[in-house]
Protein backbone atom coordinates (compact mmCIF):
# COMPACT_ATOMS: atom_id res chain seq x y z
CA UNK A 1 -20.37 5.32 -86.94
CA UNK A 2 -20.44 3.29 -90.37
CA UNK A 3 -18.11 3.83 -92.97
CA UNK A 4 -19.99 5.85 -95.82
CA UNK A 5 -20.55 4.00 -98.87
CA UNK A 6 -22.00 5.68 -101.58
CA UNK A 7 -22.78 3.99 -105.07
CA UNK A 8 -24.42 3.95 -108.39
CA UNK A 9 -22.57 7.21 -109.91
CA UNK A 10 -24.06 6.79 -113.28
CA UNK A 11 -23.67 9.70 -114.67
CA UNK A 12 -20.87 12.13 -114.32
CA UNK A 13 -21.25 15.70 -114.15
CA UNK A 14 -18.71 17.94 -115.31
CA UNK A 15 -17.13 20.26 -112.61
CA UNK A 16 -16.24 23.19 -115.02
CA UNK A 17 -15.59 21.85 -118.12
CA UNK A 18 -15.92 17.99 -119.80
CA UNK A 19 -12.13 18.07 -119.34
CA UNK A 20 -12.56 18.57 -115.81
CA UNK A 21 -14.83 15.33 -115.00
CA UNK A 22 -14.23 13.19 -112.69
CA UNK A 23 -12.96 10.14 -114.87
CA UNK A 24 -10.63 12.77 -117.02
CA UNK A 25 -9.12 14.02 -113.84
CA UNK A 26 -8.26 10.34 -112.93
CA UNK A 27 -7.78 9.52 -116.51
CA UNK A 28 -4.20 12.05 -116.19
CA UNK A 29 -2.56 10.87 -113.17
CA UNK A 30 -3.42 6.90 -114.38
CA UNK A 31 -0.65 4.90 -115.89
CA UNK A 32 -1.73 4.35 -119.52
CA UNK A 33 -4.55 1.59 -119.07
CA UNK A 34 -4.38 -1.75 -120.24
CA UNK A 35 -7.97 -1.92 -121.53
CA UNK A 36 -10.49 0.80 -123.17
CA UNK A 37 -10.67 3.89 -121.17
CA UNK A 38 -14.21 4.43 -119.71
CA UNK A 39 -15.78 7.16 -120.79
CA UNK A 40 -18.93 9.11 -119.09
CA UNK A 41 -21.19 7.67 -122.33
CA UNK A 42 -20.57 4.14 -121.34
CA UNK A 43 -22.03 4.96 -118.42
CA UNK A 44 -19.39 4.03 -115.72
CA UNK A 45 -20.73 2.62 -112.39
CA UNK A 46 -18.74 4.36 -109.18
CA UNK A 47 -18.48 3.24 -105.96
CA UNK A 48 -17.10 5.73 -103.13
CA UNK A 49 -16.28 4.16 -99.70
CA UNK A 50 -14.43 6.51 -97.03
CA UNK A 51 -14.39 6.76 -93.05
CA UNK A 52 -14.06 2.61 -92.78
CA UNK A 53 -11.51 3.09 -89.42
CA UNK A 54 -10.13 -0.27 -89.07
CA UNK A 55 -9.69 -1.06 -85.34
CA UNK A 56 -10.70 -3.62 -82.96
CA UNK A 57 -13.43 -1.90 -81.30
CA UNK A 58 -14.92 -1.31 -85.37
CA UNK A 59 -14.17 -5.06 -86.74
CA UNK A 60 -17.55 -6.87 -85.73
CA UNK A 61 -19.73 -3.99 -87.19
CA UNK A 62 -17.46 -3.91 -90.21
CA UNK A 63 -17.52 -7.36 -90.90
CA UNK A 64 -21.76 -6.96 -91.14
CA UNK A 65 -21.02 -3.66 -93.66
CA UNK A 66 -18.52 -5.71 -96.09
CA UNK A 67 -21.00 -8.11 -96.04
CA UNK A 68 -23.42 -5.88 -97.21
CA UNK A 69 -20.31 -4.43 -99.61
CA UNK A 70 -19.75 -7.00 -101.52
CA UNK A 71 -23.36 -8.16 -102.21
CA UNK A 72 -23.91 -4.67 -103.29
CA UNK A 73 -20.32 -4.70 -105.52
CA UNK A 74 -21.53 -8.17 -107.08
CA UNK A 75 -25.07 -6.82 -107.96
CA UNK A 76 -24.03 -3.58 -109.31
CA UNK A 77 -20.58 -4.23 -110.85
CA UNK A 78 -19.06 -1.10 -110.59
CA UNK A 79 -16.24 -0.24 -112.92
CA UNK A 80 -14.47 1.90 -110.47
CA UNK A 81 -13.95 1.42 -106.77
CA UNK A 82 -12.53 4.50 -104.76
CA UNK A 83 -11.28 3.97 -101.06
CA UNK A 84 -11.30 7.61 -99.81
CA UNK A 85 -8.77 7.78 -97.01
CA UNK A 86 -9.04 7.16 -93.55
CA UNK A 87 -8.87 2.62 -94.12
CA UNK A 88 -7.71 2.56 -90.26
CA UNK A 89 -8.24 3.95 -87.46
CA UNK A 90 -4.51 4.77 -86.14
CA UNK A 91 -1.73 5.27 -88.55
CA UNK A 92 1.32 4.52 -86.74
CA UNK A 93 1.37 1.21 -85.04
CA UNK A 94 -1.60 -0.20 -86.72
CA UNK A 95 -2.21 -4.47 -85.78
CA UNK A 96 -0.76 -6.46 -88.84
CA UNK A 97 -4.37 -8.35 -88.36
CA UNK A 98 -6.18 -5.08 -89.28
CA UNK A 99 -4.25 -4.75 -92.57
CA UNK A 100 -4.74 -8.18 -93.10
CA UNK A 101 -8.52 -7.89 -92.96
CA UNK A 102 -8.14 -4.52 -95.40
CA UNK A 103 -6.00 -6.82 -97.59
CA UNK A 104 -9.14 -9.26 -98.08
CA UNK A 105 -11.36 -7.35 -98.91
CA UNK A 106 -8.90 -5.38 -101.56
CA UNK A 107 -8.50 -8.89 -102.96
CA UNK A 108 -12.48 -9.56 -103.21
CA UNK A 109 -12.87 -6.20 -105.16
CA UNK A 110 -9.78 -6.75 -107.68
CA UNK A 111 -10.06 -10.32 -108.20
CA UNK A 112 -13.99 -9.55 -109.41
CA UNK A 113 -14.74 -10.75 -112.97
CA UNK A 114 -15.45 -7.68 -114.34
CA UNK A 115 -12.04 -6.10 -113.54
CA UNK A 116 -12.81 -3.02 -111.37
CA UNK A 117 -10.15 -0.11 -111.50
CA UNK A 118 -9.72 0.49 -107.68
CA UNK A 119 -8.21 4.06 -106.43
CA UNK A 120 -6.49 4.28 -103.20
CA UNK A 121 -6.65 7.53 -101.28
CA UNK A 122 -4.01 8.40 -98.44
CA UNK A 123 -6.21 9.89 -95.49
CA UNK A 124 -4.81 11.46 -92.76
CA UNK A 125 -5.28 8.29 -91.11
């Protein structure tokens, strides 16, 4: 199974109301930013990544789909980046070189030039 990656959220919907979109809902549990706050008229590019499930048996086929990550990060320069849970596949006891190889690829998305806002999400893995 590959992780899901889904990008190119142009536009944002509201859910109920415009003060219920997407980027207001993060907007109130951010720290105050330290640049311009995106708004859904500057037309904010999202990318969603969940299920990756980090373990040896997943590495070799997840190498391949960062691969394919980060060409598709680079071309479309998202300005947010969400990681929606589930980064390995065992909570407790998970191999320092599995966090390592989540820690690269963390680095390749913050250290882009166009300074990304990445979310973190806390799975139940």
């Amino acid at each position: 199974m590959w992780p899901r990656l889904i990008c190119r959220y142009s536009t944002v919907r509201p859910l109920a109301s415009p003060a219920q979109s997407l980027p207001a809902l993060i907007r109130r549990f951010d720290a105050p930013p330290a640049r311009p706050v995106i708004t859904p008229s500057d037309d904010p590019v999202w990318f969603l990544l969940a299920d990756v499930h980090i373990h040896d048996r997943t590495l070799p086929r997840l190498e391949k789909f960062f691969s394919f990550f980060h060409e598709e990060f680079c071309e479309q320069q998202p300005s947010q980046v969400l990681f929606l849970g589930d980064i390995f596949h065992h909570r407790p006891g998970t191999d320092p070189a599995h966090h390592r190889f989540f820690t690269d690829i963390l680095e390749r998305v913050i250290s882009a030039p166009w300074s990304p806002k990445v979310h973190l999400l806390v799975g139940n893995q």
